[in-house]
PDB file of N, CA and C in Angstrom:
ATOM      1  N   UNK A   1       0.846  -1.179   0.000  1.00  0.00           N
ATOM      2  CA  UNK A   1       0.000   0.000   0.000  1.00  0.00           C
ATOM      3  C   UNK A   1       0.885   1.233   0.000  1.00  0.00           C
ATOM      4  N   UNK A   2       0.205   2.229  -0.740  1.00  0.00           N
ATOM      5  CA  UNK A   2       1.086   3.433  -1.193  1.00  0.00           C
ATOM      6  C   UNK A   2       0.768   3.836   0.261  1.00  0.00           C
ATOM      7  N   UNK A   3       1.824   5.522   0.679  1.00  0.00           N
ATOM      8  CA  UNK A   3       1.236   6.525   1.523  1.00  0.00           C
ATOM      9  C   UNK A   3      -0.039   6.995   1.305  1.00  0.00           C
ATOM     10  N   UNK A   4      -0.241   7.521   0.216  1.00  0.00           N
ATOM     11  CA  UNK A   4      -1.740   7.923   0.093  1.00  0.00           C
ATOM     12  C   UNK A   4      -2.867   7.168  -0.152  1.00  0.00           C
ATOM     13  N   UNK A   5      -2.573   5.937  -0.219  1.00  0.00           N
ATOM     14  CA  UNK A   5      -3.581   4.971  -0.120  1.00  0.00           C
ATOM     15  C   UNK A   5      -4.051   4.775   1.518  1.00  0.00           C
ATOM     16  N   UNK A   6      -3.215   4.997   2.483  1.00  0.00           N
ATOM     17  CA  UNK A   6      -3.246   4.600   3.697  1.00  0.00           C
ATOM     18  C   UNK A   6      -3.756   6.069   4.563  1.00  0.00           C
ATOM     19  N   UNK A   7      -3.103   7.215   3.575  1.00  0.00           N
ATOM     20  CA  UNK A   7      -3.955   8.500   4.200  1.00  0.00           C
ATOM     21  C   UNK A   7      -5.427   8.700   3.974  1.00  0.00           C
ATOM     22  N   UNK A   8      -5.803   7.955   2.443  1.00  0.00           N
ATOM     23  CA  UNK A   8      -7.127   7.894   2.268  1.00  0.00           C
ATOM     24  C   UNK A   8      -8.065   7.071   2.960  1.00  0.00           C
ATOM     25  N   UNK A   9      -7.876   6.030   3.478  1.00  0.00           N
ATOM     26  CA  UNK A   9      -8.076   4.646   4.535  1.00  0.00           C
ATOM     27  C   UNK A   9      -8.465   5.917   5.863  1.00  0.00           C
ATOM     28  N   UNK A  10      -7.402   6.460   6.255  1.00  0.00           N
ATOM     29  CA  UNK A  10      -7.474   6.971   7.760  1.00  0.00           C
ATOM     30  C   UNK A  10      -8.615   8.301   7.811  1.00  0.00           C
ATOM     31  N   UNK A  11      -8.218   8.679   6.393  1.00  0.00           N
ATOM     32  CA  UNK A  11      -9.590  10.136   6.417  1.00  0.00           C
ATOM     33  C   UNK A  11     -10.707   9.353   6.444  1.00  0.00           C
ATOM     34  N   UNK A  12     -11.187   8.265   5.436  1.00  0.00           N
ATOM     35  CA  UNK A  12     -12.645   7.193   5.628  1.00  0.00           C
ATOM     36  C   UNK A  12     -13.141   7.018   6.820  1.00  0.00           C
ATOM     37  N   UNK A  13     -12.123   6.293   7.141  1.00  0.00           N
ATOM     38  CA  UNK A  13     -12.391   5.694   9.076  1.00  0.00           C
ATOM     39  C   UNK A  13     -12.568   6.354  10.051  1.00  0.00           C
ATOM     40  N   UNK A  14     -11.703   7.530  10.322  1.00  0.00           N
ATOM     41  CA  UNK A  14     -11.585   8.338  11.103  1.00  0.00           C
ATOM     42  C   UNK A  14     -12.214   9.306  11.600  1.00  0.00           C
ATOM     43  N   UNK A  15     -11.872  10.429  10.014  1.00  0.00           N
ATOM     44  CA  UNK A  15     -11.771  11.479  10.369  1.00  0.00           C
ATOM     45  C   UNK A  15     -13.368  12.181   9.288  1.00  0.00           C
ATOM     46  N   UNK A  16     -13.953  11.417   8.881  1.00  0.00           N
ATOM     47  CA  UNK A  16     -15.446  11.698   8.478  1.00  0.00           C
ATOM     48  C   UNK A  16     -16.192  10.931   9.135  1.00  0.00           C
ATOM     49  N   UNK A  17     -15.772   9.703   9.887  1.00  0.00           N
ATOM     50  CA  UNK A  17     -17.041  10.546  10.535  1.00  0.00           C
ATOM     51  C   UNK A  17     -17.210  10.916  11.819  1.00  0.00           C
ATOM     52  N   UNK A  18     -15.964  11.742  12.821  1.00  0.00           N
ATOM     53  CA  UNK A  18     -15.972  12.474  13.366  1.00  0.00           C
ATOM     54  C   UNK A  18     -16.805  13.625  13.056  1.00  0.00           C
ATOM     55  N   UNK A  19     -16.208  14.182  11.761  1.00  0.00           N
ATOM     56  CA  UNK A  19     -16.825  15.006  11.467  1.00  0.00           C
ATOM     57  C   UNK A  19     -18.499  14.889  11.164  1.00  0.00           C
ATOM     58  N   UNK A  20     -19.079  13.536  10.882  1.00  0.00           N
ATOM     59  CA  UNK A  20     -20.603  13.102  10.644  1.00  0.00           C
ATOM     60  C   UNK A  20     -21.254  13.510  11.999  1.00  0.00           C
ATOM     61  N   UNK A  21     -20.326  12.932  13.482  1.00  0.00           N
ATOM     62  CA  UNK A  21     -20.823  13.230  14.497  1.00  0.00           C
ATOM     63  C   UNK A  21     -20.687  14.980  15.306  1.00  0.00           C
ATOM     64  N   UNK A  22     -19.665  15.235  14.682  1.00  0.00           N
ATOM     65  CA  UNK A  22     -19.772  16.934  15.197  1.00  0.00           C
ATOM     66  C   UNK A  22     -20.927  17.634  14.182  1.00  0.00           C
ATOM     67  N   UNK A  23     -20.810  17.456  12.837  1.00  0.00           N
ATOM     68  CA  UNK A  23     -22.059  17.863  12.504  1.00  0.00           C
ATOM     69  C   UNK A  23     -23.409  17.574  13.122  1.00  0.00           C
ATOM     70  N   UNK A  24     -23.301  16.558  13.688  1.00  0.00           N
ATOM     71  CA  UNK A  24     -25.127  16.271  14.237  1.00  0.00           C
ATOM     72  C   UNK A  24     -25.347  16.621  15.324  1.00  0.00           C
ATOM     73  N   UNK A  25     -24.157  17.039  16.029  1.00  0.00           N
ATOM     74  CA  UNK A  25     -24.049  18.209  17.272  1.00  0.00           C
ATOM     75  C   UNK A  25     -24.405  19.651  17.083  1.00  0.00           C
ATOM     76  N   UNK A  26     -24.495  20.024  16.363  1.00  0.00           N
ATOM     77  CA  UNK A  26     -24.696  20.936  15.653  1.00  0.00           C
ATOM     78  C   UNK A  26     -25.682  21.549  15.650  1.00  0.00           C
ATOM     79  N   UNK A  27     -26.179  20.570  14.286  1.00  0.00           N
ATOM     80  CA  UNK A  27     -27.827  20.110  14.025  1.00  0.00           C
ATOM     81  C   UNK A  27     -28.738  20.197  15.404  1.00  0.00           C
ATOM     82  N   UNK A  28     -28.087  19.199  15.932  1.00  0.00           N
ATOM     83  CA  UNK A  28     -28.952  18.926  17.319  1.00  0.00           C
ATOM     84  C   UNK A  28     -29.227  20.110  18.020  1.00  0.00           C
ATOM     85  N   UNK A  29     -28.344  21.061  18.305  1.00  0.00           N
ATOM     86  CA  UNK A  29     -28.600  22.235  19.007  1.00  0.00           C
ATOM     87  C   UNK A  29     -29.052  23.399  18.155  1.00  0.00           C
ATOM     88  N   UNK A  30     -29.153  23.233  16.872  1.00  0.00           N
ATOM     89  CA  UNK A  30     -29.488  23.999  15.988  1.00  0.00           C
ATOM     90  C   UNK A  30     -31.324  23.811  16.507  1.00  0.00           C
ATOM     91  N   UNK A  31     -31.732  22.907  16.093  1.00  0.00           N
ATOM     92  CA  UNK A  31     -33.067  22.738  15.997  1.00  0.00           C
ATOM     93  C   UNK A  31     -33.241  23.262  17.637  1.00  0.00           C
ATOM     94  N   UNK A  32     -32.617  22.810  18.814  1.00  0.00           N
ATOM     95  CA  UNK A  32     -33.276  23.235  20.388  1.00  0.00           C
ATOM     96  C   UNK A  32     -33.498  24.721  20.366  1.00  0.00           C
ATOM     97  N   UNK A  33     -32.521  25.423  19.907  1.00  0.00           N
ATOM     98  CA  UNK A  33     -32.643  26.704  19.104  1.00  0.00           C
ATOM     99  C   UNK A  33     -34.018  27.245  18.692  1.00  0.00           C
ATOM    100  N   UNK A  34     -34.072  26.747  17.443  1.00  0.00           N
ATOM    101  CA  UNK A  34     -34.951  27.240  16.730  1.00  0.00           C
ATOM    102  C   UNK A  34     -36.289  27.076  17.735  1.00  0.00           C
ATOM    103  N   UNK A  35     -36.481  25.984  18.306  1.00  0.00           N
ATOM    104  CA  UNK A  35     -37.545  25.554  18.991  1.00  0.00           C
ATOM    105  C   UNK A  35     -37.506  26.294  20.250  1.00  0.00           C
ATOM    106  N   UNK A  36     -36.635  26.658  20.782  1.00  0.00           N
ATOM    107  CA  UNK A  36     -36.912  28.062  21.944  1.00  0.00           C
ATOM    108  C   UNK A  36     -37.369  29.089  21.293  1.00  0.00           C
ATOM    109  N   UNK A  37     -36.535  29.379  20.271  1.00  0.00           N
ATOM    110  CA  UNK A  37     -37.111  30.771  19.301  1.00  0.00           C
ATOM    111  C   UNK A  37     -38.063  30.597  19.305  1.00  0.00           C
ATOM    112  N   UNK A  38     -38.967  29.740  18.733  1.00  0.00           N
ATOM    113  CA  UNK A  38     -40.382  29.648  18.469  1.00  0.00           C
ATOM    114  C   UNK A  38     -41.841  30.061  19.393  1.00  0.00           C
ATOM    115  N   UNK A  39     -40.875  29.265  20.652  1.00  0.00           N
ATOM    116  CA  UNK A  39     -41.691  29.434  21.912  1.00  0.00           C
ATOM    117  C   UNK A  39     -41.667  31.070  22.208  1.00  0.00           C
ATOM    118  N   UNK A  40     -40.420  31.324  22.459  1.00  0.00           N
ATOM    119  CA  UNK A  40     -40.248  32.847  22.573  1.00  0.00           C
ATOM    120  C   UNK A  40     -40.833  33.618  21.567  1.00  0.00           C
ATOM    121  N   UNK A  41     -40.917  33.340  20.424  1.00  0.00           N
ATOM    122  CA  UNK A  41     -42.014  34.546  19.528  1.00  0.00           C
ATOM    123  C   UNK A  41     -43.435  33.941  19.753  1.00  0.00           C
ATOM    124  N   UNK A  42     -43.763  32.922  19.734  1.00  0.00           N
ATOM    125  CA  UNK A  42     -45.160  32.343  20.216  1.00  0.00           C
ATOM    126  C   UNK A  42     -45.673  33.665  21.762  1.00  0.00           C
ATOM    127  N   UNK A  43     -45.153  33.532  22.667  1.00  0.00           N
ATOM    128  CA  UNK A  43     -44.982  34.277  23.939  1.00  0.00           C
ATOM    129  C   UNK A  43     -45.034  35.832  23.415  1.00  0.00           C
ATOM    130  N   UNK A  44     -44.152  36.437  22.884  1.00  0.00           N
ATOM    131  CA  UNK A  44     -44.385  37.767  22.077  1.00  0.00           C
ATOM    132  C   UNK A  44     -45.477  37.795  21.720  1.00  0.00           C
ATOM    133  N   UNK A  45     -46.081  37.004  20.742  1.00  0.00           N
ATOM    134  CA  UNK A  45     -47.166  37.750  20.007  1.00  0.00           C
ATOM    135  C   UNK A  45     -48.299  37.822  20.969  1.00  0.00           C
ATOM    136  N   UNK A  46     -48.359  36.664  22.137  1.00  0.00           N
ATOM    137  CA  UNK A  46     -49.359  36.672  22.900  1.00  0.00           C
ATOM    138  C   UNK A  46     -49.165  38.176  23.770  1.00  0.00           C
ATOM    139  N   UNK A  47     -48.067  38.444  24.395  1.00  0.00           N
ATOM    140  CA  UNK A  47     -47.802  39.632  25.194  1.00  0.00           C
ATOM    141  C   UNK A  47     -48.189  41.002  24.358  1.00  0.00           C
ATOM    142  N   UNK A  48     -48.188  40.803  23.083  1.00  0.00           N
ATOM    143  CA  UNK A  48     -48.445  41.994  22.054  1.00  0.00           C
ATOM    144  C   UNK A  48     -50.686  42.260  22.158  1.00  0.00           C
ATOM    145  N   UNK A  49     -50.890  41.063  22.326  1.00  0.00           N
ATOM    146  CA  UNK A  49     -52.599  41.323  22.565  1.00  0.00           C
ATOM    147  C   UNK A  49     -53.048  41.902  23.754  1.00  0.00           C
ATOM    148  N   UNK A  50     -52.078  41.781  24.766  1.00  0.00           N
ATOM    149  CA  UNK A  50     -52.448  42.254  26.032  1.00  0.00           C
ATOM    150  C   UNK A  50     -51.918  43.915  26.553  1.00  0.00           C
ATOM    151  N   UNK A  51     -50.825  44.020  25.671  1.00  0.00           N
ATOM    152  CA  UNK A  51     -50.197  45.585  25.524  1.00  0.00           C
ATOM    153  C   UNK A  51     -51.446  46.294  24.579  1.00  0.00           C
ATOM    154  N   UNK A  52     -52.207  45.689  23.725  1.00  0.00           N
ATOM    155  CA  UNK A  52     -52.384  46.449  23.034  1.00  0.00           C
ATOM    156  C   UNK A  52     -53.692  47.447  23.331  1.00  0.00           C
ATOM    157  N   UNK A  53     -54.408  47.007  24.740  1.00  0.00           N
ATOM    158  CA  UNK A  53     -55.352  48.155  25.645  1.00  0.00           C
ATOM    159  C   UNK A  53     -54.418  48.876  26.350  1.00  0.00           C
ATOM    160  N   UNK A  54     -53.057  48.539  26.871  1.00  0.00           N
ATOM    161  CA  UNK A  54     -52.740  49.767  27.432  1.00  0.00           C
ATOM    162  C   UNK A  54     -53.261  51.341  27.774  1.00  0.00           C
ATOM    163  N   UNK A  55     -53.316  51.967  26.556  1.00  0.00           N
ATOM    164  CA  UNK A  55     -53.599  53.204  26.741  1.00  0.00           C
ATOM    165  C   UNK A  55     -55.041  53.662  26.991  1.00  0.00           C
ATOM    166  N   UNK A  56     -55.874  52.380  26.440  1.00  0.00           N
ATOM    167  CA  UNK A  56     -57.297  52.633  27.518  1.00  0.00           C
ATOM    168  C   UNK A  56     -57.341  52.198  28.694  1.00  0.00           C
ATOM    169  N   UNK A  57     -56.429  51.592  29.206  1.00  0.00           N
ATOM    170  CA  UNK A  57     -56.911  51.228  30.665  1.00  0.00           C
ATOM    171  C   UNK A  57     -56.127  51.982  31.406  1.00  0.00           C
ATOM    172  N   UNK A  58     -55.094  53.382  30.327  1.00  0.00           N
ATOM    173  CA  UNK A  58     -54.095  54.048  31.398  1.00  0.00           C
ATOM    174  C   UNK A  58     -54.921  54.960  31.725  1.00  0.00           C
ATOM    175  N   UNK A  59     -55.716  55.673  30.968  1.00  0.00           N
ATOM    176  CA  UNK A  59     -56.751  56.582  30.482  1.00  0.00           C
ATOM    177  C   UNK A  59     -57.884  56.351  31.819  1.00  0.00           C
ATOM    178  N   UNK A  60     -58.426  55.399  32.189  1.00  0.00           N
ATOM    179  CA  UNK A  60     -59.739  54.698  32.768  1.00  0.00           C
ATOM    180  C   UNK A  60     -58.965  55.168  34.199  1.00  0.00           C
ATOM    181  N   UNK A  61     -57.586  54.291  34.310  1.00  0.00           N
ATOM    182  CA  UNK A  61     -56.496  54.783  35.647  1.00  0.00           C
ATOM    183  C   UNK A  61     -56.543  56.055  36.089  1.00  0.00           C
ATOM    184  N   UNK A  62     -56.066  57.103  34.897  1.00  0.00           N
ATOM    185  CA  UNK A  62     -56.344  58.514  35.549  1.00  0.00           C
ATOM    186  C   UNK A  62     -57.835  59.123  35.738  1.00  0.00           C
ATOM    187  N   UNK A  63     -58.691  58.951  35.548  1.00  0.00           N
ATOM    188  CA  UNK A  63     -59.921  59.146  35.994  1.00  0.00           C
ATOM    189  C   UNK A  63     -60.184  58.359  37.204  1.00  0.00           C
ATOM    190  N   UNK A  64     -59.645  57.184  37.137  1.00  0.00           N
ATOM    191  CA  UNK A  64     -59.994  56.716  39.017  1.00  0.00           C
ATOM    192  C   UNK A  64     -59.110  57.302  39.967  1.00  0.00           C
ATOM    193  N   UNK A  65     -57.523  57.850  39.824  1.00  0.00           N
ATOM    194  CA  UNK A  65     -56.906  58.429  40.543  1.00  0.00           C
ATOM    195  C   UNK A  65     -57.398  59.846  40.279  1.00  0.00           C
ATOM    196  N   UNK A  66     -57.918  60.284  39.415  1.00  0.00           N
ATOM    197  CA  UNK A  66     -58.370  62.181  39.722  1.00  0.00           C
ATOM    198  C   UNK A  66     -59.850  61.678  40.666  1.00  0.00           C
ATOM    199  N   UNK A  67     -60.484  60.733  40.519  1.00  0.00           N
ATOM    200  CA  UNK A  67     -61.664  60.540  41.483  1.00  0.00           C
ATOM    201  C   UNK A  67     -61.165  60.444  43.457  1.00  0.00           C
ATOM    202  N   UNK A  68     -60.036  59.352  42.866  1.00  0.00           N
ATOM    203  CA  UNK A  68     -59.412  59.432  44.626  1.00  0.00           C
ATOM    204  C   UNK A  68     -58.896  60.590  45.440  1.00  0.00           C
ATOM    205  N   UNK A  69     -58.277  61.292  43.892  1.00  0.00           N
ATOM    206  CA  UNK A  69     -57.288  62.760  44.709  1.00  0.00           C
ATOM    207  C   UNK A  69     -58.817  63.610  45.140  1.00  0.00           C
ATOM    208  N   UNK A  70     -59.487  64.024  44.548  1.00  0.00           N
ATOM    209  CA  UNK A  70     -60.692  64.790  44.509  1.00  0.00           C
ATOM    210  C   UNK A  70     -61.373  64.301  46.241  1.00  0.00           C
ATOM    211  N   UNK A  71     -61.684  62.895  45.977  1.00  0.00           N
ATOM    212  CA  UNK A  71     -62.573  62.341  47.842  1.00  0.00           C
ATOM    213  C   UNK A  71     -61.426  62.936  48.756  1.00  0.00           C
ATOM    214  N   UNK A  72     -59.767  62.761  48.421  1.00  0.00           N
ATOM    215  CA  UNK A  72     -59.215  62.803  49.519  1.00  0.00           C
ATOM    216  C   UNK A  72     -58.817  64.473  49.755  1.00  0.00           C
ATOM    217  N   UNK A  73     -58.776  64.894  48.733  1.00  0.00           N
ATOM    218  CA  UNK A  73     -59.016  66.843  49.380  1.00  0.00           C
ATOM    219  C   UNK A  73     -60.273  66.778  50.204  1.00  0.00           C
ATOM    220  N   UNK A  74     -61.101  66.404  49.538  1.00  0.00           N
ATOM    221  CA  UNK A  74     -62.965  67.019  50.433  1.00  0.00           C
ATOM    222  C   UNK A  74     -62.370  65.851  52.018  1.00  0.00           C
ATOM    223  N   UNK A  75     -62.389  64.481  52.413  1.00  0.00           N
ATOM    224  CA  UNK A  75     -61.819  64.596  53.313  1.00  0.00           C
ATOM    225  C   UNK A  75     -61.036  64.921  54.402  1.00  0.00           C
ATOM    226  N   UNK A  76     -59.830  65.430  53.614  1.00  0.00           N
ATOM    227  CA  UNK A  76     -59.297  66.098  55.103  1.00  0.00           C
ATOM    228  C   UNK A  76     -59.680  67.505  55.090  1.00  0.00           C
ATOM    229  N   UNK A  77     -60.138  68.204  54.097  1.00  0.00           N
ATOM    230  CA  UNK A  77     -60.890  69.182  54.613  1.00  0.00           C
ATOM    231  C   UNK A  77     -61.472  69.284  55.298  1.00  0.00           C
ATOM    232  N   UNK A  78     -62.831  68.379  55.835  1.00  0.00           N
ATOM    233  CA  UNK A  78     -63.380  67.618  56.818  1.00  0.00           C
ATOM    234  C   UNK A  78     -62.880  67.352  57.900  1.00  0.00           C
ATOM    235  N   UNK A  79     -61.915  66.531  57.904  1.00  0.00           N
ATOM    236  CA  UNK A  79     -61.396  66.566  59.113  1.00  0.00           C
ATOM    237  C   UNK A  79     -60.626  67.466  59.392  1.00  0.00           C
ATOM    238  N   UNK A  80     -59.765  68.486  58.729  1.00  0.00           N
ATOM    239  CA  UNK A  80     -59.626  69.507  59.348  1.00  0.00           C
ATOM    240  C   UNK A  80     -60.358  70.881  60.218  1.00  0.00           C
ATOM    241  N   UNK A  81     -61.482  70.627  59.875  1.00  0.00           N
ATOM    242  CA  UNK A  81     -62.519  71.553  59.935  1.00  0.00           C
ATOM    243  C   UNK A  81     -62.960  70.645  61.618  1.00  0.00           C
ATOM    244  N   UNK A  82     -63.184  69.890  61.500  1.00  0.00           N
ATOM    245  CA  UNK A  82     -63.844  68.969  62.923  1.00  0.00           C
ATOM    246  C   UNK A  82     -62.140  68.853  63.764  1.00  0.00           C
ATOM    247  N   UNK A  83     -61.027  69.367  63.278  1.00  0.00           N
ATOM    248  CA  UNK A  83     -59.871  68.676  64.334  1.00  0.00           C
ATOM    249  C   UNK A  83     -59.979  70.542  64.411  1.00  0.00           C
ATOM    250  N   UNK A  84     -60.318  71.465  64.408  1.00  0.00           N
ATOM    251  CA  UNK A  84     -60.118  73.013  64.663  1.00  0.00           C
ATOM    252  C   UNK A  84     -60.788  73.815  65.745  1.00  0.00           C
TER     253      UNK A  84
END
């Protein structure tokens, strides 16, 4: 057997398919990947339906806090008036 008959022997055996198995390492974490991605934009789009009242329910918020500030002036007015 020549040298390069015996280097071609050792790349066959060896050293493809090392490389068969680092590729499917790869692969393998390629796809766990993609499949978190997925979940994670799945999760986005759901979080995007629930942002998307925001600004009416910030709106609804300041009308119940101008309702609270409003009771709580006329209160301690009240009680200032009865602590005098």
């Amino acid at each position: 057997m020549s040298l390069w008959a015996i280097g071609n022997l050792v790349l066959l055996v060896v050293i493809v398919p090392v490389l068969v198995a680092l590729l499917n390492r790869v692969l393998a974490a390629l796809e766990r990947i993609r499949g978190a991605a997925d979940t994670t934009l799945a999760g986005g789009v759901g979080v995007i339906g629930e942002v998307e009242s925001v600004p009416e329910r910030l709106a609804v918020t300041g009308d119940v806090i101008s309702e609270v500030a409003n009771g709580a002036v006329r209160y301690a007015g009240s009680v200032a008036k009865l602590l005098d």
